[in-house]
Structures are given as structure tokens and as C-alpha cells.
PDB file of N, CA and C in Angstrom:
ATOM      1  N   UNK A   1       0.840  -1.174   0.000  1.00  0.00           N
ATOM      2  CA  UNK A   1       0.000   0.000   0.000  1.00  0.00           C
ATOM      3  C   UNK A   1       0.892   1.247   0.000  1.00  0.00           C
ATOM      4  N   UNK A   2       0.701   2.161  -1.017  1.00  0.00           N
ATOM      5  CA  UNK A   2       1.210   3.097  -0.859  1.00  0.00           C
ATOM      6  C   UNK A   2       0.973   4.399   0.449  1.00  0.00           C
ATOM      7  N   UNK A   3       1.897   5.172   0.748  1.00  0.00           N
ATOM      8  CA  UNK A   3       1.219   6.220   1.602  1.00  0.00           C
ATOM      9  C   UNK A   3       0.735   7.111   0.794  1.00  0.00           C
ATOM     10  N   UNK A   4      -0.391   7.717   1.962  1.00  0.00           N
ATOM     11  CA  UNK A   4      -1.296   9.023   1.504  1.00  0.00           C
ATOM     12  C   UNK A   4      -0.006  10.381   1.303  1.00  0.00           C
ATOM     13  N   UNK A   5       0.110  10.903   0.179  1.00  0.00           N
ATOM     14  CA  UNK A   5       1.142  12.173  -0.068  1.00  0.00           C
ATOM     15  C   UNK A   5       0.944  13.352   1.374  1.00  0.00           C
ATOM     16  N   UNK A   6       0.103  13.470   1.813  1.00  0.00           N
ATOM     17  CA  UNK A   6      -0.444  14.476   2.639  1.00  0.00           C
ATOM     18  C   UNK A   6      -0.019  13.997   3.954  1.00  0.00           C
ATOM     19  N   UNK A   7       0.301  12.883   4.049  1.00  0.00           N
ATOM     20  CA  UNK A   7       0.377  12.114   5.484  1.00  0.00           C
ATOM     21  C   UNK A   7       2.098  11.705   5.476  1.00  0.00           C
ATOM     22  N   UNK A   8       2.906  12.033   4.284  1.00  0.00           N
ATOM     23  CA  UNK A   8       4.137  11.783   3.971  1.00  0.00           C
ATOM     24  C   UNK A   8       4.422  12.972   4.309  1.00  0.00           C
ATOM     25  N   UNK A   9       4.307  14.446   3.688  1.00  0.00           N
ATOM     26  CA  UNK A   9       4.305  15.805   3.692  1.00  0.00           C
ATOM     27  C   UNK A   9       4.487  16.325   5.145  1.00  0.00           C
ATOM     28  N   UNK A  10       3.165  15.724   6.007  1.00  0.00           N
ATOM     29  CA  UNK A  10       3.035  16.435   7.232  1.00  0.00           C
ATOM     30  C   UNK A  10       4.343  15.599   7.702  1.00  0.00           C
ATOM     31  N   UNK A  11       4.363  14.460   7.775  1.00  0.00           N
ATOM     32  CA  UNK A  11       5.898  13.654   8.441  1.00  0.00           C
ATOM     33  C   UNK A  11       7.205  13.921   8.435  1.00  0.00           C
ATOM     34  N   UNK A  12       7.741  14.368   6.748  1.00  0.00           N
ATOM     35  CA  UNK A  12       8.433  15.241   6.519  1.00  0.00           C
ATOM     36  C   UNK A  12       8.767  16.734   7.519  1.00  0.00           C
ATOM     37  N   UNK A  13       7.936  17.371   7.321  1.00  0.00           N
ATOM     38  CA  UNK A  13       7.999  18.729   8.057  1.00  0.00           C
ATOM     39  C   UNK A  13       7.843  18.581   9.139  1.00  0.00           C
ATOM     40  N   UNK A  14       7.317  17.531  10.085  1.00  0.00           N
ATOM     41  CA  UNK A  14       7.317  17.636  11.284  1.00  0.00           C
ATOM     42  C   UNK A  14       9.242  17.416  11.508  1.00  0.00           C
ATOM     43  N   UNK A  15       9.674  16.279  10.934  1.00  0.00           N
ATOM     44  CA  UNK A  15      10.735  15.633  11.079  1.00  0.00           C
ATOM     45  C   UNK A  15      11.876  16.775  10.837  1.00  0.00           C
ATOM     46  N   UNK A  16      11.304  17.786   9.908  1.00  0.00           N
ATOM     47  CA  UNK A  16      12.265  18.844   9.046  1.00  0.00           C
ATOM     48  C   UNK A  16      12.333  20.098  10.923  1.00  0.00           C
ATOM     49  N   UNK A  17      11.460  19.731  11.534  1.00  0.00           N
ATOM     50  CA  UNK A  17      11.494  20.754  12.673  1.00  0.00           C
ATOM     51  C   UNK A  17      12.243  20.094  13.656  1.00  0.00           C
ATOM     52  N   UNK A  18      11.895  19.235  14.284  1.00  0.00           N
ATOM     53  CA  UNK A  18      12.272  18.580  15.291  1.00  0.00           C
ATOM     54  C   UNK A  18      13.943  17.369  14.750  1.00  0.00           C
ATOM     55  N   UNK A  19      14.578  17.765  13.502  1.00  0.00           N
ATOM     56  CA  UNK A  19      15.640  16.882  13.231  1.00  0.00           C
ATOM     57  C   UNK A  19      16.479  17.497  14.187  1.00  0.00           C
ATOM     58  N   UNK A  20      16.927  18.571  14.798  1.00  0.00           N
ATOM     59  CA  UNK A  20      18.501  18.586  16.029  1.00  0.00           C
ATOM     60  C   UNK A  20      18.268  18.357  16.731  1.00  0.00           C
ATOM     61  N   UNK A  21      19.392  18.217  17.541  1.00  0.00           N
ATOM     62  CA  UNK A  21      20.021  17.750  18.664  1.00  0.00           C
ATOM     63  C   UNK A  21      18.816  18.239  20.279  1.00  0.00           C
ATOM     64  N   UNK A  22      18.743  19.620  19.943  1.00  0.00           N
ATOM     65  CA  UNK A  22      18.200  19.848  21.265  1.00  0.00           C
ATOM     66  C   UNK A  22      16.953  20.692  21.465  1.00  0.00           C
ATOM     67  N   UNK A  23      16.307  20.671  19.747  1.00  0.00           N
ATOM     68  CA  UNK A  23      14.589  21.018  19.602  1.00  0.00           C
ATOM     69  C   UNK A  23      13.491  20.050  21.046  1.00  0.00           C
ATOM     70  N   UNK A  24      13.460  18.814  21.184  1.00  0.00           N
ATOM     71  CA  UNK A  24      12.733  18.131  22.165  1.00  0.00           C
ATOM     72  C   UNK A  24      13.287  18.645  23.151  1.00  0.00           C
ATOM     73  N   UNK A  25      14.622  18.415  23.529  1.00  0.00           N
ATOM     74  CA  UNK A  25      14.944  18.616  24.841  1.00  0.00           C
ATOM     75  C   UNK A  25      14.162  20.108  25.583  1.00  0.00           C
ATOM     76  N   UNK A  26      14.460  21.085  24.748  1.00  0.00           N
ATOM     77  CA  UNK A  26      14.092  22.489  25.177  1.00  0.00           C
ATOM     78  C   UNK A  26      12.744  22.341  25.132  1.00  0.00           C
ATOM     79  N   UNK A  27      11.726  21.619  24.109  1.00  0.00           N
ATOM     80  CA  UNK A  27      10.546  21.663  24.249  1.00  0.00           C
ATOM     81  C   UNK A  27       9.622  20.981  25.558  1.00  0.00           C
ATOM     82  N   UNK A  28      10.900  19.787  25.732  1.00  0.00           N
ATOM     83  CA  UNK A  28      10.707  19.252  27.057  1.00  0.00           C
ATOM     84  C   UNK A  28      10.473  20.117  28.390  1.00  0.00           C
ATOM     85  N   UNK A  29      11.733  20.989  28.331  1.00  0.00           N
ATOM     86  CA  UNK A  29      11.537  21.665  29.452  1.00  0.00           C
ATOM     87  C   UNK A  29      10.494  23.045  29.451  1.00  0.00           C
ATOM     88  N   UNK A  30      10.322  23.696  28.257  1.00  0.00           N
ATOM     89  CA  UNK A  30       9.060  24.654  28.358  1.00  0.00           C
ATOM     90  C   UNK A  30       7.797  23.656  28.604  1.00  0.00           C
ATOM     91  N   UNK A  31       7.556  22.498  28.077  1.00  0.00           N
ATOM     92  CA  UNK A  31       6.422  21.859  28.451  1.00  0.00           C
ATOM     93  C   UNK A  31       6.319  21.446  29.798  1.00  0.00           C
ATOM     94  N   UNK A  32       6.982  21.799  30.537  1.00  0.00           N
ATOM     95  CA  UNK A  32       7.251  21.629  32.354  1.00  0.00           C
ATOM     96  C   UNK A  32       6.635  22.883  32.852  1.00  0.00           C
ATOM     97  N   UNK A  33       6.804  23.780  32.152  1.00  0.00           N
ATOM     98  CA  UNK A  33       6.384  25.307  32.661  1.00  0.00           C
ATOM     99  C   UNK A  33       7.433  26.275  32.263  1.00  0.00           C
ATOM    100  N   UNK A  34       6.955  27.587  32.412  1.00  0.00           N
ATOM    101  CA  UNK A  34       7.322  28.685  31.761  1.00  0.00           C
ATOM    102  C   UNK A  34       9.013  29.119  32.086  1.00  0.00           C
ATOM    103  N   UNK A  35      10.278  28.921  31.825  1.00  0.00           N
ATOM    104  CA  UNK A  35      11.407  29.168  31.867  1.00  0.00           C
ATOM    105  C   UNK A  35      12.044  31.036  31.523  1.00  0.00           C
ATOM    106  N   UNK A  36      13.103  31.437  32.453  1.00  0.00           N
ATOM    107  CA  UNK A  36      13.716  32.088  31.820  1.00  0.00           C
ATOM    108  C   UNK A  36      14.797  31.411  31.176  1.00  0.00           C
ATOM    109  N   UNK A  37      15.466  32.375  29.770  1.00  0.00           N
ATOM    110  CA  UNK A  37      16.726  32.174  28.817  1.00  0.00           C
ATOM    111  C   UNK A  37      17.805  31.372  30.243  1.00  0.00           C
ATOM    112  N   UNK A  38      17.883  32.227  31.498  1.00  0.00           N
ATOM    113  CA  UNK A  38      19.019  31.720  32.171  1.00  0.00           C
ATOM    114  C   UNK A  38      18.707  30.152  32.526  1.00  0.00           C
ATOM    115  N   UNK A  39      17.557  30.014  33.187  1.00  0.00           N
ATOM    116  CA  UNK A  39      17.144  28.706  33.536  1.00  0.00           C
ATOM    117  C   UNK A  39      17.040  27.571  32.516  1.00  0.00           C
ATOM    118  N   UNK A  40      16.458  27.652  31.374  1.00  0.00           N
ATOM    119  CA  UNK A  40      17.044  26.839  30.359  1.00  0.00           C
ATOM    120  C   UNK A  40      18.452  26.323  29.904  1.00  0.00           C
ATOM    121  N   UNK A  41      19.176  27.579  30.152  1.00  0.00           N
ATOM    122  CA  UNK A  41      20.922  27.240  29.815  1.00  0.00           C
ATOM    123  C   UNK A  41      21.564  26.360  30.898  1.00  0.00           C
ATOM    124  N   UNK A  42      20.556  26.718  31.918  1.00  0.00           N
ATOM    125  CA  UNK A  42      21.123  25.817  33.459  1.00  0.00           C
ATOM    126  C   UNK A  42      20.994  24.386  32.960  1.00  0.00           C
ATOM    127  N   UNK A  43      19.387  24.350  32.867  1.00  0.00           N
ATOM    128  CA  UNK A  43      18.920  22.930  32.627  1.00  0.00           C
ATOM    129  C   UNK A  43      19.495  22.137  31.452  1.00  0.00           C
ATOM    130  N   UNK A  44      19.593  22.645  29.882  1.00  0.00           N
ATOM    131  CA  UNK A  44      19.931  22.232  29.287  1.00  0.00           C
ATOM    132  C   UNK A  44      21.744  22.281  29.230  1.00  0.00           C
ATOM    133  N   UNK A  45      22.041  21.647  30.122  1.00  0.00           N
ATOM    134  CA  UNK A  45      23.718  21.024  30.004  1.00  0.00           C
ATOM    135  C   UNK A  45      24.303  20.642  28.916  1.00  0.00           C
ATOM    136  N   UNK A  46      25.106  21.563  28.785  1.00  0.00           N
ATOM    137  CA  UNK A  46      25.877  21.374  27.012  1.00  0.00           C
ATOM    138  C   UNK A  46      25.821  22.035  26.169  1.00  0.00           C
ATOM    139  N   UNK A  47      24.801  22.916  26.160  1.00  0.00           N
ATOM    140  CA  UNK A  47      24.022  23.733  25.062  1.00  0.00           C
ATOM    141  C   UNK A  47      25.139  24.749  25.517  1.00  0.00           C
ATOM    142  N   UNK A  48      25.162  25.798  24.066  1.00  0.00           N
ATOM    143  CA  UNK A  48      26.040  26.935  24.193  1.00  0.00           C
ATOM    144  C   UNK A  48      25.144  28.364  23.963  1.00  0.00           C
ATOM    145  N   UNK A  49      25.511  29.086  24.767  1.00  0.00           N
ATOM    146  CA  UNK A  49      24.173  30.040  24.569  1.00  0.00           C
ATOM    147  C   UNK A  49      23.999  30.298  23.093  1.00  0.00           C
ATOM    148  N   UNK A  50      25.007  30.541  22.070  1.00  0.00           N
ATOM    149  CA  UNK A  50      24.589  31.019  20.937  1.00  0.00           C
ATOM    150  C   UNK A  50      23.685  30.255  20.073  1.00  0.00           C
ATOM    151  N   UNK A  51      24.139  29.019  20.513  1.00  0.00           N
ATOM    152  CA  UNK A  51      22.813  27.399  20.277  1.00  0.00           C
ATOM    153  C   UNK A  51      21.613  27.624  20.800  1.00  0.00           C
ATOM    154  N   UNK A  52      21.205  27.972  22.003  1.00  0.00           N
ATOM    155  CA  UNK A  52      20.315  28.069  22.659  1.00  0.00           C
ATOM    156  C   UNK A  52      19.154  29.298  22.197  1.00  0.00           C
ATOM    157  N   UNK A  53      19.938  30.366  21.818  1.00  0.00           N
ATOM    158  CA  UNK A  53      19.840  31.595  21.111  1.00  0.00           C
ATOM    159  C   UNK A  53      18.619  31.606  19.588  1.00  0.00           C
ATOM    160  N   UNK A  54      19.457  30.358  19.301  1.00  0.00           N
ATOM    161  CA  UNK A  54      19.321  30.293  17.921  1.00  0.00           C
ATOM    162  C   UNK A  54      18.222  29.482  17.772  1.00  0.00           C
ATOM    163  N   UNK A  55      18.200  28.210  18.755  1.00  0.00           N
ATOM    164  CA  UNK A  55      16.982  27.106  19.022  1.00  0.00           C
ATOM    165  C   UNK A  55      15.803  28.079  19.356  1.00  0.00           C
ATOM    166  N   UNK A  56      15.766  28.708  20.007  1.00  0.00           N
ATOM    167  CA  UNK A  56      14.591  29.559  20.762  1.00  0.00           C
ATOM    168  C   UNK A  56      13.768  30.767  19.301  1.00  0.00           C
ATOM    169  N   UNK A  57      15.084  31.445  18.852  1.00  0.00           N
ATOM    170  CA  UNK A  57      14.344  31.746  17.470  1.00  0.00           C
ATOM    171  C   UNK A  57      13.600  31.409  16.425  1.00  0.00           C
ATOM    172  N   UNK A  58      14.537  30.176  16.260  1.00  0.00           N
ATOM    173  CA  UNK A  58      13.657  29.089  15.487  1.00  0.00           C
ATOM    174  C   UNK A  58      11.728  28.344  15.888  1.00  0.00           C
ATOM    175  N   UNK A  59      12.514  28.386  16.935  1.00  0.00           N
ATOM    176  CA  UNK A  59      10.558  27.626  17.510  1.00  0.00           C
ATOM    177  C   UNK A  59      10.070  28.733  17.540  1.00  0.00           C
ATOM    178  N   UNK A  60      10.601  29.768  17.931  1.00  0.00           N
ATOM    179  CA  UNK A  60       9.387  30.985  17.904  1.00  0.00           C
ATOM    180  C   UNK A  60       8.737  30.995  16.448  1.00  0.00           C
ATOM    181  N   UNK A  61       9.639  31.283  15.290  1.00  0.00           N
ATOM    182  CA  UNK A  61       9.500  31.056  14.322  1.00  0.00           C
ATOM    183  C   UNK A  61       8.454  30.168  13.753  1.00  0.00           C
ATOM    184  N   UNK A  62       8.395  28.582  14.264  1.00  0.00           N
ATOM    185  CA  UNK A  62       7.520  28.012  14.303  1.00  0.00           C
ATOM    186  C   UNK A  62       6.448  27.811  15.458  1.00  0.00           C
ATOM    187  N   UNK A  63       6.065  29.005  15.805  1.00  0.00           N
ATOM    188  CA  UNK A  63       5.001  29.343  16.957  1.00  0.00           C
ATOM    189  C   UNK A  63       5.132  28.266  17.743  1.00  0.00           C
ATOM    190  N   UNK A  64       5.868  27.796  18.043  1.00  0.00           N
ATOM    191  CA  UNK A  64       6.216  26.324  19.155  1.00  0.00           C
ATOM    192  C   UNK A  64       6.058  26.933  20.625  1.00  0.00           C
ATOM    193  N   UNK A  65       6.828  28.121  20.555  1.00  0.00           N
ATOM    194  CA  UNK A  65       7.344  28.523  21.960  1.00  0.00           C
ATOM    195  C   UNK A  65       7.411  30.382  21.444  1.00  0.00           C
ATOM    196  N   UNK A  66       6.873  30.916  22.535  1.00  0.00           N
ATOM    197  CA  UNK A  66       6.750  32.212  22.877  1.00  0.00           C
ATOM    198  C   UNK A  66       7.403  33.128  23.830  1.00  0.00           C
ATOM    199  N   UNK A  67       7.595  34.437  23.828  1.00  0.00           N
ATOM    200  CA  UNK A  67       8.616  35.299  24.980  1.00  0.00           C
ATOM    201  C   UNK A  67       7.395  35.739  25.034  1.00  0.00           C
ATOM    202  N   UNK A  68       7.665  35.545  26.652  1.00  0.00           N
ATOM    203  CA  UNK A  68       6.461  36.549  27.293  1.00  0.00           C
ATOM    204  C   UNK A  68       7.242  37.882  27.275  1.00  0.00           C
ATOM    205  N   UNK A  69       5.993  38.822  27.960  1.00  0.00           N
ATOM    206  CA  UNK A  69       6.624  40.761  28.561  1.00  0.00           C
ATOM    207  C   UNK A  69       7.175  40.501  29.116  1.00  0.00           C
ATOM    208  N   UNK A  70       7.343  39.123  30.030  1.00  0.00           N
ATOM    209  CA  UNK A  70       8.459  39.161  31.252  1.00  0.00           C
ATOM    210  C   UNK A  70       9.467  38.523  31.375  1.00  0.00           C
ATOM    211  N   UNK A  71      10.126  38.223  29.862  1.00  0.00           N
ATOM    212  CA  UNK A  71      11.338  37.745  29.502  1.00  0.00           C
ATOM    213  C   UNK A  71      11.484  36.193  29.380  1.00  0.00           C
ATOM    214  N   UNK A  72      10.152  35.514  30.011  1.00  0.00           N
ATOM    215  CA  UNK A  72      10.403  33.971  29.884  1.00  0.00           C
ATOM    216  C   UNK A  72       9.482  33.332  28.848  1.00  0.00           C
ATOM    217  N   UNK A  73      10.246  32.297  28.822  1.00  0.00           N
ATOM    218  CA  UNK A  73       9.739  31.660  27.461  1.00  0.00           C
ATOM    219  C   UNK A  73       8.681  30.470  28.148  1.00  0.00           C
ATOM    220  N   UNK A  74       7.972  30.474  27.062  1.00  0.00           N
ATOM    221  CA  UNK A  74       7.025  29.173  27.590  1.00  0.00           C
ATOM    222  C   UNK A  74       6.986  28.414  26.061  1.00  0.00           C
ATOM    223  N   UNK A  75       5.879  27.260  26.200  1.00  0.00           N
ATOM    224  CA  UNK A  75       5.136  26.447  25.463  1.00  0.00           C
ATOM    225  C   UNK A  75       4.071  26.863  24.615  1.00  0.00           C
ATOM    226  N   UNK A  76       3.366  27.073  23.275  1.00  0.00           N
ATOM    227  CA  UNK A  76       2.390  27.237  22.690  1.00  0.00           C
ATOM    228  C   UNK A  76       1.587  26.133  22.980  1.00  0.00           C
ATOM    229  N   UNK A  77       0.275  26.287  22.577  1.00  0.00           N
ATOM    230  CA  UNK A  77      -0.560  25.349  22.240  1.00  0.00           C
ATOM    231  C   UNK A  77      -0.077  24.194  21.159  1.00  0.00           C
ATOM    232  N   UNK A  78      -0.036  24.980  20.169  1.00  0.00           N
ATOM    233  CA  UNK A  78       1.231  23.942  19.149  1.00  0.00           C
ATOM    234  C   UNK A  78       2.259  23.262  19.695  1.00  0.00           C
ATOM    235  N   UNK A  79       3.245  24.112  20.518  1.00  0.00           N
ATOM    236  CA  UNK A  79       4.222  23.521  21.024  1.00  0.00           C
ATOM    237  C   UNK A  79       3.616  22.452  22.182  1.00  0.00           C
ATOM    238  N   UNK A  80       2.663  22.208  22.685  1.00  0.00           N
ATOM    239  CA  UNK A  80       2.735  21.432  23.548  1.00  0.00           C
ATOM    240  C   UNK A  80       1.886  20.029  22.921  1.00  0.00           C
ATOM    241  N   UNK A  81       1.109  20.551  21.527  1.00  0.00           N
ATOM    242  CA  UNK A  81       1.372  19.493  21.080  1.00  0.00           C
ATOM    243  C   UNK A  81       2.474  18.560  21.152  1.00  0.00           C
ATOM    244  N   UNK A  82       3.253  18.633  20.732  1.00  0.00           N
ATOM    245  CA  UNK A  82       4.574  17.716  21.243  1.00  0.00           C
ATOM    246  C   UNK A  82       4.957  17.089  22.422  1.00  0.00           C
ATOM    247  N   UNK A  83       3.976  17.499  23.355  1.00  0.00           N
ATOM    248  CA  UNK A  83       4.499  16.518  24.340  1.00  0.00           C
ATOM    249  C   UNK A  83       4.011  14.785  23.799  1.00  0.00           C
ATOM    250  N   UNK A  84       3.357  14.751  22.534  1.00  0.00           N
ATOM    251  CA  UNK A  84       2.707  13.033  22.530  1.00  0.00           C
ATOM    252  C   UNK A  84       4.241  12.521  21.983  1.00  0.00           C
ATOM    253  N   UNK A  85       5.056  13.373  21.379  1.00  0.00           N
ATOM    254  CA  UNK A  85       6.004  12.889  20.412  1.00  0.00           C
ATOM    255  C   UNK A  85       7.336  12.448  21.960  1.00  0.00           C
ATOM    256  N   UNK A  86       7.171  13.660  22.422  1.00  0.00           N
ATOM    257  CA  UNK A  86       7.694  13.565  23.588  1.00  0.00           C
ATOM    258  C   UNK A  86       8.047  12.550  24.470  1.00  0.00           C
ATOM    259  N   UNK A  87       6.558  12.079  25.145  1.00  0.00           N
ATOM    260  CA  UNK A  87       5.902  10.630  25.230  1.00  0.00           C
ATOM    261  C   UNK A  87       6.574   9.504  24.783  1.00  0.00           C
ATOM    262  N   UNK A  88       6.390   9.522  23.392  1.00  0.00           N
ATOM    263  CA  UNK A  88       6.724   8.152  22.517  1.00  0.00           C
ATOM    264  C   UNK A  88       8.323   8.149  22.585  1.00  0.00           C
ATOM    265  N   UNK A  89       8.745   9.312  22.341  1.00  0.00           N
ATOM    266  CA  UNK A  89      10.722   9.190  22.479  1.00  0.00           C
ATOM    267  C   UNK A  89      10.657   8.561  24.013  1.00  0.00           C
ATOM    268  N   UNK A  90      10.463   9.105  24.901  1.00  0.00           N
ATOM    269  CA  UNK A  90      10.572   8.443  26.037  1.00  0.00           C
ATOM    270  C   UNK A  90      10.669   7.136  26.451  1.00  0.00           C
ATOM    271  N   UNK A  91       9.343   6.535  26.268  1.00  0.00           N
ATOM    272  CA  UNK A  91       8.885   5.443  25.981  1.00  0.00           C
ATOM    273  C   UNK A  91       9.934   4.231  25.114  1.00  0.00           C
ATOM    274  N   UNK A  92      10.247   4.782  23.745  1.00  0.00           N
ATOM    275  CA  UNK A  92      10.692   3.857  23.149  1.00  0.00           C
ATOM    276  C   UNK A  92      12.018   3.995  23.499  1.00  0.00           C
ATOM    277  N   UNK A  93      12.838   5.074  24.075  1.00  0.00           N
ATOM    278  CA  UNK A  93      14.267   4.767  24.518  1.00  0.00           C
ATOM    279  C   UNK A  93      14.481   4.083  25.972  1.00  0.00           C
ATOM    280  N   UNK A  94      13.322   4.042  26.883  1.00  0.00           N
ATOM    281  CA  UNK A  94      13.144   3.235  27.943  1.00  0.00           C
ATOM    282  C   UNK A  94      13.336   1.583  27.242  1.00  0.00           C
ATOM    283  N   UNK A  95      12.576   1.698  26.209  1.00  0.00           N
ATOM    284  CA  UNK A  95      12.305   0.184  26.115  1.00  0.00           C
ATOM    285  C   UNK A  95      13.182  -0.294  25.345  1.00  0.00           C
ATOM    286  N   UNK A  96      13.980   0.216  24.256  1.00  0.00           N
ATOM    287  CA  UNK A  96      14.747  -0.307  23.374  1.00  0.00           C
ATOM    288  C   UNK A  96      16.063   0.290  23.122  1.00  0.00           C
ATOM    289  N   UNK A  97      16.873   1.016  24.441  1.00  0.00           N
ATOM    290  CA  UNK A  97      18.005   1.882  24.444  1.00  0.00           C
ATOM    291  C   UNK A  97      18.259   2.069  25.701  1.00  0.00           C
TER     292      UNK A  97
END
């Protein structure tokens, strides 16, 4: 059976967003609750601010994640879509990694 083009498309672009290193991770932690820039750089260990900088533009970009007036970033509605994807990474690196 072939796939539906529309159901390939959306897979693609989801995959085209979430392909680096530390798109989930950060989405992980705004989906915990609302972060400042400093508290993210804490949490996310390794990240270099200009990485971090650049990750945060990007999801804004894709309405994932928002700056509030009061300097911290949170989760969209969109963006928290992702916690199911979230979920399933979890899940399947528990079980098979």
C-alpha cells in the first residue's frame, strides 16, 4: 500500500522541525512550565548560549514557543502538542536503548 502524499508531507515537516540535537529537549523543558533564557541554559547542560539563542528563534519562528513581557519563554498550544512525540521518544528509549 502506498502512503497518503499528505500524510508523507506532514511527516516530513514535522521531522524537518524537530531533526537537532536539542529542539525536544528544550521543548521538554518549556512543556514543564514557563522558563527564563538563564534557567534553560542551566537545565539544558551542554548547550552553548549562541545554540540556545538560535533554538529559541527558530521555535518561535515556528510558533512552538513564545517570549512573554516578562522575559520567559514558555510552550504554545502547538508547542505542547509535542508533548505526545515527547511521550513516545521516552517510551521507546526506555524500552529499546
Amino acid at each position: 500500500m502506498k502512503p497518503d502524499m499528505k500524510s508523507c508531507d506532514a511527516m516530513e515537516r514535522t521531522a524537518q522541525i524537530l531533526s537537532d540535537t536539542w529542539t525536544m529537549l528544550i521543548m521538554h523543558a518549556l512543556n514543564e512550565g514557563e522558563k527564563r533564557f538563564c534557567e534553560l541554559e542551566r537545565e539544558l547542560s551542554g548547550i552553548s548560549t549562541r545554540t540556545l539563542i538560535n533554538k529559541l528563534r527558530k521555535l518561535e519562528e515556528e510558533k512552538l514557543v513564545k517570549k512573554t513581557l516578562e522575559g520567559h519563554y514558555q510552550a504554545t498550544e502547538k508547542g505542547k502538542g509535542l508533548k505526545v512525540i515527547e511521550k513516545a521518544m521516552r517510551t521507546y528509549g526506555e524500552k529499546y536503548l
